[in-house]
PDB file of N, CA and C in Angstrom:
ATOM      1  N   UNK A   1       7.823   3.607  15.853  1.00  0.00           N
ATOM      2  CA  UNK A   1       7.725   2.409  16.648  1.00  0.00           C
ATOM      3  C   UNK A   1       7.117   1.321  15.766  1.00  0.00           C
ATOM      4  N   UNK A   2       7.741   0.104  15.698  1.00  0.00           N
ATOM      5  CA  UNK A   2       7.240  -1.359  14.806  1.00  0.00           C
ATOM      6  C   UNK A   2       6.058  -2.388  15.460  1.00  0.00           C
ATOM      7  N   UNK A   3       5.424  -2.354  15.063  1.00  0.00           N
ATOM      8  CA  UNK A   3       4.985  -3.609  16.118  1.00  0.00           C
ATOM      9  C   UNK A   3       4.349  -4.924  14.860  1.00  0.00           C
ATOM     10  N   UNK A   4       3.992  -6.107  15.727  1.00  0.00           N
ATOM     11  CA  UNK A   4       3.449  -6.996  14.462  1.00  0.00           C
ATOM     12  C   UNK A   4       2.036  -6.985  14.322  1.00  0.00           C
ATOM     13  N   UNK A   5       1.595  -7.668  13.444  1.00  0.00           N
ATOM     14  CA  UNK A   5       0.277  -7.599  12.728  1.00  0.00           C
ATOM     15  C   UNK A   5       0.035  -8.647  12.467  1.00  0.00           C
ATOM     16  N   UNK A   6      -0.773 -10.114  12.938  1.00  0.00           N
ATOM     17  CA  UNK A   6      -0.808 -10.501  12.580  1.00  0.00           C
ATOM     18  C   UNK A   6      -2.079 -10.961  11.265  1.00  0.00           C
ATOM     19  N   UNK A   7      -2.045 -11.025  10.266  1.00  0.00           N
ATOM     20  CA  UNK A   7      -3.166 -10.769   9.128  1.00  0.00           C
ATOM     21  C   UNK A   7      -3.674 -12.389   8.621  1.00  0.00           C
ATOM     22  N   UNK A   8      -4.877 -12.904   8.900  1.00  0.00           N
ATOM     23  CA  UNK A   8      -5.374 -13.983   8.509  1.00  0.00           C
ATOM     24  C   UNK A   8      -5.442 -14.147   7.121  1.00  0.00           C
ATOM     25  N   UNK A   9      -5.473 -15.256   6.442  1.00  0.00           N
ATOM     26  CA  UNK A   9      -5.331 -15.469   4.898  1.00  0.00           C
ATOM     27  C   UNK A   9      -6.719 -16.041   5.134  1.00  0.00           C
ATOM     28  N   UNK A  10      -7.135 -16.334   3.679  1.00  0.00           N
ATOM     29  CA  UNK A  10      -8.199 -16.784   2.682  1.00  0.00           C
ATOM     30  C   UNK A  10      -8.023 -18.472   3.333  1.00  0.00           C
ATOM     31  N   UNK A  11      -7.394 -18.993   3.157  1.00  0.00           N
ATOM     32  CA  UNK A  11      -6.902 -20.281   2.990  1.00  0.00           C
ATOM     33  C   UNK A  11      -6.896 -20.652   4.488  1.00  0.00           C
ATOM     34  N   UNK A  12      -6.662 -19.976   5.355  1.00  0.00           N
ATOM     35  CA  UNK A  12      -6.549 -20.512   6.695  1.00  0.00           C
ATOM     36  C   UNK A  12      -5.269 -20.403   7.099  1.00  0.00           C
ATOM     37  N   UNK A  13      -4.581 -19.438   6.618  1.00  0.00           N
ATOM     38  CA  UNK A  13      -3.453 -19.618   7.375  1.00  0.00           C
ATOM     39  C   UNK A  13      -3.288 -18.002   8.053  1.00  0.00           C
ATOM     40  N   UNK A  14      -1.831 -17.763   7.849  1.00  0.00           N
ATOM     41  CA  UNK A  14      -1.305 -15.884   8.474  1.00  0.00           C
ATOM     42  C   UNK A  14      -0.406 -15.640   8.201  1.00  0.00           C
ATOM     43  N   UNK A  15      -0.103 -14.327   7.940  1.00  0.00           N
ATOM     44  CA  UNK A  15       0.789 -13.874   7.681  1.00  0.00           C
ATOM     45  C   UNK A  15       1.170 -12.812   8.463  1.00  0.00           C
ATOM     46  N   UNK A  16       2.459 -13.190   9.518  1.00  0.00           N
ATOM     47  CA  UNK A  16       2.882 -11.804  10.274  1.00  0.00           C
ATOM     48  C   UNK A  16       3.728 -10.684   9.394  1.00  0.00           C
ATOM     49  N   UNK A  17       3.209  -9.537   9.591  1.00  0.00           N
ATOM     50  CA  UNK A  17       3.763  -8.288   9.021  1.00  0.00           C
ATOM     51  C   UNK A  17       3.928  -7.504  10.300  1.00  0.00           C
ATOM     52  N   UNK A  18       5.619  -6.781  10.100  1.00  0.00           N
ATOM     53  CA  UNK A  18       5.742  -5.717  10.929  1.00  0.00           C
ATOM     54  C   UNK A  18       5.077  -4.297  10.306  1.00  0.00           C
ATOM     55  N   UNK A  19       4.600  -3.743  11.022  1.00  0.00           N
ATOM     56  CA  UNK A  19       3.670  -1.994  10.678  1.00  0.00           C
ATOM     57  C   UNK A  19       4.461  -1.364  11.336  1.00  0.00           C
ATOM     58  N   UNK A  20       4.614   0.060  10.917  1.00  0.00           N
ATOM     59  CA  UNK A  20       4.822   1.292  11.547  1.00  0.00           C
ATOM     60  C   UNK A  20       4.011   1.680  12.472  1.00  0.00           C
ATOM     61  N   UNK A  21       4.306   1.926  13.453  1.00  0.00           N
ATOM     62  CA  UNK A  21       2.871   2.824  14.356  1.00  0.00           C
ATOM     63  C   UNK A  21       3.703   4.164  15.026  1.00  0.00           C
ATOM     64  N   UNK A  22       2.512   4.861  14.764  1.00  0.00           N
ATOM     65  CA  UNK A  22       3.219   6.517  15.796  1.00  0.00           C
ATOM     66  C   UNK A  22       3.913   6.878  16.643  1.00  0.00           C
ATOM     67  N   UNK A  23       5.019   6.940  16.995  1.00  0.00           N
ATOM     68  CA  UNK A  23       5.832   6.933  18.468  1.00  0.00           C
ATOM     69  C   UNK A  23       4.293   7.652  19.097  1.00  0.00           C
ATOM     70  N   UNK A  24       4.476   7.416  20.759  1.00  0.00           N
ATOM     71  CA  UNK A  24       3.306   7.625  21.800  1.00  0.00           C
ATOM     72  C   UNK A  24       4.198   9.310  21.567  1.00  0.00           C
ATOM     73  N   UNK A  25       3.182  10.379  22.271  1.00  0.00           N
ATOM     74  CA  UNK A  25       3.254  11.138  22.419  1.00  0.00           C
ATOM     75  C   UNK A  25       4.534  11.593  23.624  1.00  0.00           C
ATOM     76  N   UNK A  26       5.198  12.682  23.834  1.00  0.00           N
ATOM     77  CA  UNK A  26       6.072  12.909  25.207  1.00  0.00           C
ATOM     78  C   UNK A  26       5.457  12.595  26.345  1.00  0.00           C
ATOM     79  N   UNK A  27       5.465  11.856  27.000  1.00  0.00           N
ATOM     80  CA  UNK A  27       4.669  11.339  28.581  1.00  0.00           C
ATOM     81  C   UNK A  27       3.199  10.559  28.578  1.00  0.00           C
ATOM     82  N   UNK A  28       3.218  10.144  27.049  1.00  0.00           N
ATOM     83  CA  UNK A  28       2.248   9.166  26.951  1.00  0.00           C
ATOM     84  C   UNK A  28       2.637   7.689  27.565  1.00  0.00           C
ATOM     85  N   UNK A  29       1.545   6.786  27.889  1.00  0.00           N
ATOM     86  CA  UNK A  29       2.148   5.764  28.437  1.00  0.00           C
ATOM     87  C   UNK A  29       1.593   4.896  27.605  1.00  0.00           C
ATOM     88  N   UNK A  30       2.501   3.500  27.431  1.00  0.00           N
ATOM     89  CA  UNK A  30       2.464   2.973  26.632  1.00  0.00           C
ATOM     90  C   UNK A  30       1.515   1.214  27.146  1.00  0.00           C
ATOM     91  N   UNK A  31       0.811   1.283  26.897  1.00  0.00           N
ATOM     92  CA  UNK A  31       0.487   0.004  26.826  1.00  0.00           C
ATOM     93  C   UNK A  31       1.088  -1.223  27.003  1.00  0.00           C
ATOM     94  N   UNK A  32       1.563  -1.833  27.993  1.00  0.00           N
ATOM     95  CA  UNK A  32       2.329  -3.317  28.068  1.00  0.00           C
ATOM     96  C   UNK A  32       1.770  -4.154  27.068  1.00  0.00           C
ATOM     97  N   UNK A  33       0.900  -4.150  26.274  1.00  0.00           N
ATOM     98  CA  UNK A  33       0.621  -5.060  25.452  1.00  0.00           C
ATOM     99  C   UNK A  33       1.113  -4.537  24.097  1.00  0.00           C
ATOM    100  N   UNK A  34       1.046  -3.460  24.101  1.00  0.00           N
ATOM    101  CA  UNK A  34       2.050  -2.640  22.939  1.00  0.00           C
ATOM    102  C   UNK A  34       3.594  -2.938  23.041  1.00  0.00           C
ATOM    103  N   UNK A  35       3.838  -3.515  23.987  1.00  0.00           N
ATOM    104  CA  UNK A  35       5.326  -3.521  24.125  1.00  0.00           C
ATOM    105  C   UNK A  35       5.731  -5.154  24.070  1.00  0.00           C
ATOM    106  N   UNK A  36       4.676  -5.704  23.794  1.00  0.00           N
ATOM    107  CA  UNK A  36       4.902  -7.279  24.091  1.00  0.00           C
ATOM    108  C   UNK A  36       4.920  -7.888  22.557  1.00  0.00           C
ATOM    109  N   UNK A  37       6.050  -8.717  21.972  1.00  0.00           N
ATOM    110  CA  UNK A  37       6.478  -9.076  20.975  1.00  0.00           C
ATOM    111  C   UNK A  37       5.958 -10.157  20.251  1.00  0.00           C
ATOM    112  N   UNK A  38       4.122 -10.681  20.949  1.00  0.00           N
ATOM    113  CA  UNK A  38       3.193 -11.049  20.291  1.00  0.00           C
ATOM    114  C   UNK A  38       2.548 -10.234  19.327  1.00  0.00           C
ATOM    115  N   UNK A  39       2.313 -11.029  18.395  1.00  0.00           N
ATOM    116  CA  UNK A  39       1.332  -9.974  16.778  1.00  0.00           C
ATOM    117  C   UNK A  39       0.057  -9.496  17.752  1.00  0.00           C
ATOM    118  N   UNK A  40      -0.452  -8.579  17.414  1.00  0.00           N
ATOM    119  CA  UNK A  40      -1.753  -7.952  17.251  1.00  0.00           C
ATOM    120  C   UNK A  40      -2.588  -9.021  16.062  1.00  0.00           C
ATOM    121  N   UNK A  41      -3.918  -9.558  16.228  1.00  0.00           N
ATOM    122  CA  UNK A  41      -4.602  -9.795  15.152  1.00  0.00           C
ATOM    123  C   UNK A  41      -5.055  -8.983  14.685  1.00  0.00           C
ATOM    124  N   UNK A  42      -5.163  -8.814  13.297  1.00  0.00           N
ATOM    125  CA  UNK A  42      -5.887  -7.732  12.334  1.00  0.00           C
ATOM    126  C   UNK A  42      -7.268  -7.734  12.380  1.00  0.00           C
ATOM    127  N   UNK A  43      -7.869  -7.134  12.383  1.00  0.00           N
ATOM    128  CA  UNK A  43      -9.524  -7.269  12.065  1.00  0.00           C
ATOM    129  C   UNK A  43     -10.159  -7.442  10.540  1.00  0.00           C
ATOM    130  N   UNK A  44      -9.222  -7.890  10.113  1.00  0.00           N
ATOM    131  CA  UNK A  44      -9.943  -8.606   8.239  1.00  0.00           C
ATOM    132  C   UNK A  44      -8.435  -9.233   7.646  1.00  0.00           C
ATOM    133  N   UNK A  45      -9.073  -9.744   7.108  1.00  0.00           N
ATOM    134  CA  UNK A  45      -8.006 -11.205   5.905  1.00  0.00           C
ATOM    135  C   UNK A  45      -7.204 -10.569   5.634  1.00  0.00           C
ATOM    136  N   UNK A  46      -5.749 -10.287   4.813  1.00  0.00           N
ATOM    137  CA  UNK A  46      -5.019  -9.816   4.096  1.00  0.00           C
ATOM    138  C   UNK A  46      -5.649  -9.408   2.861  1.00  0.00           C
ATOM    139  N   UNK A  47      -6.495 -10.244   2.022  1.00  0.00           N
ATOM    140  CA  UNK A  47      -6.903 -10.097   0.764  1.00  0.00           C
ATOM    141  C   UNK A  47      -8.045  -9.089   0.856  1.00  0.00           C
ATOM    142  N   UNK A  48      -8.852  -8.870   1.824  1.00  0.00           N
ATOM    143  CA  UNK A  48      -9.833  -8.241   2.613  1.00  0.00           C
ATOM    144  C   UNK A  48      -9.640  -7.031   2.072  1.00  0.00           C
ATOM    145  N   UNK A  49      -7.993  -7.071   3.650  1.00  0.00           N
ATOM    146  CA  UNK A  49      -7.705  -5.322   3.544  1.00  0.00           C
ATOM    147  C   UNK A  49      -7.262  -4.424   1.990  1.00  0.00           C
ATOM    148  N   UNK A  50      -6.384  -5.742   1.175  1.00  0.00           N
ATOM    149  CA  UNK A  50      -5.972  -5.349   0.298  1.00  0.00           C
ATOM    150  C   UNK A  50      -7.005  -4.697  -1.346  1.00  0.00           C
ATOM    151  N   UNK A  51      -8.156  -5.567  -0.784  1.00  0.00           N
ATOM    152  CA  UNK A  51      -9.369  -5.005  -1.786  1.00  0.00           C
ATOM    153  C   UNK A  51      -9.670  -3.680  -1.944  1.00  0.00           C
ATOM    154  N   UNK A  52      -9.472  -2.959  -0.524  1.00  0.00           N
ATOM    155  CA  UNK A  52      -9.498  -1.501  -0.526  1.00  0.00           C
ATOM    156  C   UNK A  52      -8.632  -0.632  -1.261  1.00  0.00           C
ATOM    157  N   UNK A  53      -7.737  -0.951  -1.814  1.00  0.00           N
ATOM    158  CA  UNK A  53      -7.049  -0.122  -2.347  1.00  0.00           C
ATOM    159  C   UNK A  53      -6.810  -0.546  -3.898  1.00  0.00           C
ATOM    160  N   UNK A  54      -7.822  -1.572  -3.929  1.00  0.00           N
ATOM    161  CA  UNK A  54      -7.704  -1.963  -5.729  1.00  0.00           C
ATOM    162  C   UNK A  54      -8.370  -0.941  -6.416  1.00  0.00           C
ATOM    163  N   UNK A  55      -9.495  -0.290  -6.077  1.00  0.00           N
ATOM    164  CA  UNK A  55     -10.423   0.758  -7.026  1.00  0.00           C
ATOM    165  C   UNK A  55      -9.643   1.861  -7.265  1.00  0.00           C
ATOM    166  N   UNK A  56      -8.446   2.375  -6.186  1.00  0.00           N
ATOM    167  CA  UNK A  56      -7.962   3.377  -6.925  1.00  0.00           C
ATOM    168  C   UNK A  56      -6.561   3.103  -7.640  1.00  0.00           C
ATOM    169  N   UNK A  57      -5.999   2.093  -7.379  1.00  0.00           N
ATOM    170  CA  UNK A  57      -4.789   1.890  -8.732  1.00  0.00           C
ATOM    171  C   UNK A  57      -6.085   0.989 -10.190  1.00  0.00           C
ATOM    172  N   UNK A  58      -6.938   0.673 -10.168  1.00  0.00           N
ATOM    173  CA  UNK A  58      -7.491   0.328 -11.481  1.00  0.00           C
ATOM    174  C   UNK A  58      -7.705   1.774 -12.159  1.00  0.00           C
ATOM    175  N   UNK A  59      -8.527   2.846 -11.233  1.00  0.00           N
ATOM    176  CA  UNK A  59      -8.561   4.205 -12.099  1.00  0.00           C
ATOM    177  C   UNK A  59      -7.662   4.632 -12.220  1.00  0.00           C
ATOM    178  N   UNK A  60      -6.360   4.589 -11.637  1.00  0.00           N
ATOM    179  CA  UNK A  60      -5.001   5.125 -12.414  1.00  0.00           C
ATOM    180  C   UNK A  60      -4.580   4.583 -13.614  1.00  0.00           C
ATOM    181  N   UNK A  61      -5.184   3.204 -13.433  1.00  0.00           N
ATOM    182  CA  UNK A  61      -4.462   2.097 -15.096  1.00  0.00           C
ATOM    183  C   UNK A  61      -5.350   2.504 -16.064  1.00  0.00           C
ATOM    184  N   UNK A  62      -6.718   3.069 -15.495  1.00  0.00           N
ATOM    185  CA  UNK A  62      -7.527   2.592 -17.050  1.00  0.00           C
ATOM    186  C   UNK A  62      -7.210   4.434 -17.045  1.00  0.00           C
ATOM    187  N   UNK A  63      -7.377   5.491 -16.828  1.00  0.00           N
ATOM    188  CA  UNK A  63      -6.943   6.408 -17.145  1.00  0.00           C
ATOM    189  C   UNK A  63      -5.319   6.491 -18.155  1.00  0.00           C
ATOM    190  N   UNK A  64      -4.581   5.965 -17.957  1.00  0.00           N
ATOM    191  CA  UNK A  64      -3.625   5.530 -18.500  1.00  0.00           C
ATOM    192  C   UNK A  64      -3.553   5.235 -20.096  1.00  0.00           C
ATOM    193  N   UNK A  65      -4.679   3.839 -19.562  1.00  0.00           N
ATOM    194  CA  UNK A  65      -4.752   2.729 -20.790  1.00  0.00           C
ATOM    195  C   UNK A  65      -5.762   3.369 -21.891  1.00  0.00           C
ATOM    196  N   UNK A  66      -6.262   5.157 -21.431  1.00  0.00           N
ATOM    197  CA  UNK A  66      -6.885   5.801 -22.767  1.00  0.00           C
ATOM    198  C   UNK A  66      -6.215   6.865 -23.209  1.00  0.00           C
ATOM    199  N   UNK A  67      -4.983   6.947 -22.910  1.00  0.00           N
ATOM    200  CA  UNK A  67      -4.412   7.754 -23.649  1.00  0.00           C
ATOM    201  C   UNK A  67      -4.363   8.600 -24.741  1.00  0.00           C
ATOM    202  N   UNK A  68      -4.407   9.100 -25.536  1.00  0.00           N
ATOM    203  CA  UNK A  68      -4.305   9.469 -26.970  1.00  0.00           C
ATOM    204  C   UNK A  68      -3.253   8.440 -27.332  1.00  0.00           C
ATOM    205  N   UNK A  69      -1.896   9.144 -26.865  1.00  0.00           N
ATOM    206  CA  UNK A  69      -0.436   8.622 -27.885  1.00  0.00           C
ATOM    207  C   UNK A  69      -0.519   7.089 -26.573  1.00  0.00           C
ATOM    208  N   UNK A  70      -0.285   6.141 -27.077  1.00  0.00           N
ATOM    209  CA  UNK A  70      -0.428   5.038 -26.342  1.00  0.00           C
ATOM    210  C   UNK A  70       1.355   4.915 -25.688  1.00  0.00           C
ATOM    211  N   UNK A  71       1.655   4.556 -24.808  1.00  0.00           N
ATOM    212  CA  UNK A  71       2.875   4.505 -24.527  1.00  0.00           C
ATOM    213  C   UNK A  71       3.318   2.600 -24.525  1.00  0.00           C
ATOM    214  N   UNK A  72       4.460   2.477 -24.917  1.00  0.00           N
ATOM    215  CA  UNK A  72       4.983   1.054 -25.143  1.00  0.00           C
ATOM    216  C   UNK A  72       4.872   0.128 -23.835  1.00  0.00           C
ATOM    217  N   UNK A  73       5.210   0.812 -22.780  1.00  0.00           N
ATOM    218  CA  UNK A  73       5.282   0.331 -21.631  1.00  0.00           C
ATOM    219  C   UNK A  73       4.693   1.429 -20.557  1.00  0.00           C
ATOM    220  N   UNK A  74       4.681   0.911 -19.596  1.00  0.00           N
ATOM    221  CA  UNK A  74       3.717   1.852 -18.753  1.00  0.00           C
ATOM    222  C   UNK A  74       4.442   0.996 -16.901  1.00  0.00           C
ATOM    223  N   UNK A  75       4.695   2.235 -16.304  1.00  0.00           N
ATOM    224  CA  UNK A  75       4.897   1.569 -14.795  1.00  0.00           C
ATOM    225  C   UNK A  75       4.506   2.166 -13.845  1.00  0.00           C
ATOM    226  N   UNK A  76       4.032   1.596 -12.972  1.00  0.00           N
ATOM    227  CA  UNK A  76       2.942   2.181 -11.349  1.00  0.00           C
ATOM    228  C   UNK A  76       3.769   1.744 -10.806  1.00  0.00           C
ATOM    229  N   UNK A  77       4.118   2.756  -9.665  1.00  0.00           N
ATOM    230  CA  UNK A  77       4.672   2.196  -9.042  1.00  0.00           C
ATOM    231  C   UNK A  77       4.201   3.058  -7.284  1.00  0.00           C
ATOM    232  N   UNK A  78       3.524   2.201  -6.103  1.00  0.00           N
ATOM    233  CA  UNK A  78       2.665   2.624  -5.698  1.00  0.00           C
ATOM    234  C   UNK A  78       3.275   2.153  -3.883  1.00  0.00           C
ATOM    235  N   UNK A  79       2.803   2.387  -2.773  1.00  0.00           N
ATOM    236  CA  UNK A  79       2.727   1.856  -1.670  1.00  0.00           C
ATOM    237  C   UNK A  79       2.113   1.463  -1.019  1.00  0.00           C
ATOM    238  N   UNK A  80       1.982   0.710  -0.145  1.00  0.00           N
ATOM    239  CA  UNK A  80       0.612   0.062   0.400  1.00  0.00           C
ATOM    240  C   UNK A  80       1.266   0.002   2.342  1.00  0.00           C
ATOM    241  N   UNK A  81      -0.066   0.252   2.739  1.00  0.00           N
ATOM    242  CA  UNK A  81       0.730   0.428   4.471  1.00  0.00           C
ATOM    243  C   UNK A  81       0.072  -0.134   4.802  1.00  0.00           C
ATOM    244  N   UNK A  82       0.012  -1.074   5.743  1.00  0.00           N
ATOM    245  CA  UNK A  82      -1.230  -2.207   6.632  1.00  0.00           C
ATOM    246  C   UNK A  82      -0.883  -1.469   7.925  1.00  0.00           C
ATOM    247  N   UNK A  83      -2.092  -1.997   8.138  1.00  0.00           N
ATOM    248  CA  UNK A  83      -2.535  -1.771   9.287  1.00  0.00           C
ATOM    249  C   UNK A  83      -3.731  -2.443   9.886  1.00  0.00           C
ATOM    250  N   UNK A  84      -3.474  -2.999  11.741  1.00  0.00           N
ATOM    251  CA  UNK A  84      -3.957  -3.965  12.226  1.00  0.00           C
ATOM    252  C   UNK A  84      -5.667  -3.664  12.019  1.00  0.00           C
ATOM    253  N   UNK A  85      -5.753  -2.301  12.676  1.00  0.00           N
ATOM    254  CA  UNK A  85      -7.299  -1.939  12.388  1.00  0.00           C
ATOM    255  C   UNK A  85      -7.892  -1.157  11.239  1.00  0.00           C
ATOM    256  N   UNK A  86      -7.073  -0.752  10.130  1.00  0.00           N
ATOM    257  CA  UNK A  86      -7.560   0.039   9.006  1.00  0.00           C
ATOM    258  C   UNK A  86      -7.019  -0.735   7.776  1.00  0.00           C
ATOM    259  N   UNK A  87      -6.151  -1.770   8.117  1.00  0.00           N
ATOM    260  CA  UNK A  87      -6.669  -2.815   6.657  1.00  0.00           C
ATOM    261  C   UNK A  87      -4.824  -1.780   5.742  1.00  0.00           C
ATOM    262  N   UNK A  88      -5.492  -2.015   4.505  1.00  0.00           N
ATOM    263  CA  UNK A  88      -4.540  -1.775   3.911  1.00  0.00           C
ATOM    264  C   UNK A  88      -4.810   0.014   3.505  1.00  0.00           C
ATOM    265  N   UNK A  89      -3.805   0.854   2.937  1.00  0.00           N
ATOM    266  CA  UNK A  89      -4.299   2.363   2.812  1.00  0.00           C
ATOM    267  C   UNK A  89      -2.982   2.484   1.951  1.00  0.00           C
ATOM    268  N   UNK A  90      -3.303   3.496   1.240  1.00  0.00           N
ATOM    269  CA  UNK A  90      -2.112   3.858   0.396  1.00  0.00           C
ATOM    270  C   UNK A  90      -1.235   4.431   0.886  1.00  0.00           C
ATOM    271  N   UNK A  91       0.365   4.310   0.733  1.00  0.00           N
ATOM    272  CA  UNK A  91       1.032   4.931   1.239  1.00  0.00           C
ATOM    273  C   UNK A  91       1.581   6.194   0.658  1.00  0.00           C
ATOM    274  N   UNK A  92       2.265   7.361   0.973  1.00  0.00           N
ATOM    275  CA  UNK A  92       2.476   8.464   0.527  1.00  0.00           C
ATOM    276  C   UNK A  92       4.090   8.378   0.568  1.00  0.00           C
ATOM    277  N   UNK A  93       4.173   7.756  -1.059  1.00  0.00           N
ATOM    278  CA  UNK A  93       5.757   7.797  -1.106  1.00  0.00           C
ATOM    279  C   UNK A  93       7.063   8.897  -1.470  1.00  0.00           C
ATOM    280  N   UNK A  94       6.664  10.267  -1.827  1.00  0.00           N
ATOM    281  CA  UNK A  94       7.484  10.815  -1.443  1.00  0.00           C
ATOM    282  C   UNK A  94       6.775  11.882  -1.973  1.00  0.00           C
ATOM    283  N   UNK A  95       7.036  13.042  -1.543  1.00  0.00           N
ATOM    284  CA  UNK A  95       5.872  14.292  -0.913  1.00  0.00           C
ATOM    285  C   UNK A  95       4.428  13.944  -0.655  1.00  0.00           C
ATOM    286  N   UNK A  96       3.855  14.648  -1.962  1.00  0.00           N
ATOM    287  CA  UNK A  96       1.768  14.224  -1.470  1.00  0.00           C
ATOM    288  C   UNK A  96       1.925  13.370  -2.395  1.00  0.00           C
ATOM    289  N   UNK A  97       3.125  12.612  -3.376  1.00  0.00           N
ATOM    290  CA  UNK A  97       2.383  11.602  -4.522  1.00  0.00           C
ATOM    291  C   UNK A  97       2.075  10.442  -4.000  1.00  0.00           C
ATOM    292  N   UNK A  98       0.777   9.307  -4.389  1.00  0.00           N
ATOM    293  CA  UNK A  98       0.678   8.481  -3.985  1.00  0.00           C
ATOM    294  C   UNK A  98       1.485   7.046  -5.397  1.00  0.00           C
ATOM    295  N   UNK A  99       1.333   8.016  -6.279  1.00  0.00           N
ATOM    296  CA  UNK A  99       1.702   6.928  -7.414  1.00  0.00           C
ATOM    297  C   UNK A  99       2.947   7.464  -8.653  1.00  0.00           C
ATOM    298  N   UNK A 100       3.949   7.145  -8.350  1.00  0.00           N
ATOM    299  CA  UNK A 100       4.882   7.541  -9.582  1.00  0.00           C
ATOM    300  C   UNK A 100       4.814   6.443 -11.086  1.00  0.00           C
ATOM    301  N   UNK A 101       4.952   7.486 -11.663  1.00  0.00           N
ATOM    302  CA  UNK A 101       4.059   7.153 -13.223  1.00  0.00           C
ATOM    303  C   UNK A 101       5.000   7.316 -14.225  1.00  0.00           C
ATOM    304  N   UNK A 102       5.565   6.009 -14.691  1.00  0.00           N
ATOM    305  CA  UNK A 102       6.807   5.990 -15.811  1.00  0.00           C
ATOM    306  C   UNK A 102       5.685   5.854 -17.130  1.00  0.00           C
ATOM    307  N   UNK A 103       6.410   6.572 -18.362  1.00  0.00           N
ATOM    308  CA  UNK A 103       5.716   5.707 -19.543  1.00  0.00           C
ATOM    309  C   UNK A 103       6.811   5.761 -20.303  1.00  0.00           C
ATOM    310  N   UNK A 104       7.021   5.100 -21.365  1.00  0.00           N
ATOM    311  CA  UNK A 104       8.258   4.607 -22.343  1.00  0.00           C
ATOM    312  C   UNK A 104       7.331   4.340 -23.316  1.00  0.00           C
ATOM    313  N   UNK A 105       7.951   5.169 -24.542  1.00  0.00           N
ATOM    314  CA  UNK A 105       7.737   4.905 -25.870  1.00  0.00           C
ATOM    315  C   UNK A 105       8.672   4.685 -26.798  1.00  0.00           C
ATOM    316  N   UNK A 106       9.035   3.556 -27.650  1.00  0.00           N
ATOM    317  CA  UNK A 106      10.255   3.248 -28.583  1.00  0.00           C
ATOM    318  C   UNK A 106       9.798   3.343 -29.601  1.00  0.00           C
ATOM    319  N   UNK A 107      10.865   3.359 -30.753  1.00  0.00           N
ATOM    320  CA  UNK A 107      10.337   3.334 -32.019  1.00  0.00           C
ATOM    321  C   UNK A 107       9.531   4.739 -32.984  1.00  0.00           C
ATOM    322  N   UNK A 108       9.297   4.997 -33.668  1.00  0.00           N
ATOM    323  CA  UNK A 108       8.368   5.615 -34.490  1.00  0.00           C
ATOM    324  C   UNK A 108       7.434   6.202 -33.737  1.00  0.00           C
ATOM    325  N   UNK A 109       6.143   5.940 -32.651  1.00  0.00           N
ATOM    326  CA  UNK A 109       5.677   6.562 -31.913  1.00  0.00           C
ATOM    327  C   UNK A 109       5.632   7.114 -30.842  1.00  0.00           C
ATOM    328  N   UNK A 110       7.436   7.346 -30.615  1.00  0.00           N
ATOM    329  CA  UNK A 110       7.579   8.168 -29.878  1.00  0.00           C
ATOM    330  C   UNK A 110       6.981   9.986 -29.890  1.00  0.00           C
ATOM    331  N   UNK A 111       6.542  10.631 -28.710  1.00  0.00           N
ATOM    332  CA  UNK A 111       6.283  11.724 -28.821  1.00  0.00           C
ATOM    333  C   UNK A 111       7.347  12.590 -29.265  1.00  0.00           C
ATOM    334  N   UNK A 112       7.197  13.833 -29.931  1.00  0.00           N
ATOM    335  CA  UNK A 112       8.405  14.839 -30.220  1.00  0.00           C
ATOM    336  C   UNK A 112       8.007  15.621 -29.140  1.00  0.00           C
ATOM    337  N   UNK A 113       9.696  16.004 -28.836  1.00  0.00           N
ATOM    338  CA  UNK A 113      10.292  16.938 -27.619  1.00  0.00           C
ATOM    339  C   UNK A 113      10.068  18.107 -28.503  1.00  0.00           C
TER     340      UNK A 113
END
């Protein structure tokens, strides 16, 4: 089930985002205000919620960025799920990974297979 979000900015403005939310349970009842195609306000800024989830993609980069064999390029590639009352949270993009992790090396320091 979708509903909106609406998320306050820094600056004074908003930004509506549609969220995922849980289908209700079999014979749960649903809230008329859950069903009404006004945003929900969020309870913190966009930039707010999004702070929460900076500490753990920085320890994925700087883990990375000490490598031994240094790689040429490097890509994160990560999800992020909002939500009206828990802000931003990582999303789980396909099994338990939260972060798929490219590295590319050209040239001469490439690793041997």
């Amino acid at each position: 089930m979708k509903k909106l979000v609406a998320f306050p900015l820094e600056d004074g403005g908003q930004v509506v985002i549609e969220v995922e939310e849980p289908e209700p349970a079999e014979g749960e009842r649903v809230p008329v205000s859950r069903r009404l195609t006004r945003p929900e306000q969020a309870s913190e800024t966009l930039e707010k919620a999004l702070q929460k989830v900076l500490p753990a993609i920085k320890a994925v980069a700087e883990r990375l960025h000490h490598l031994d064999l240094k790689p040429d390029e490097v890509e994160i590639a990560f999800g992020i799920k909002l939500s009206a009352s828990l802000g931003a949270i990582l999303a789980t993009a396909s099994g338990e990974a939260n972060f798929d992790v490219t590295l590319h090396w050209y040239g001469k320091d490439r690793p041997v297979r």
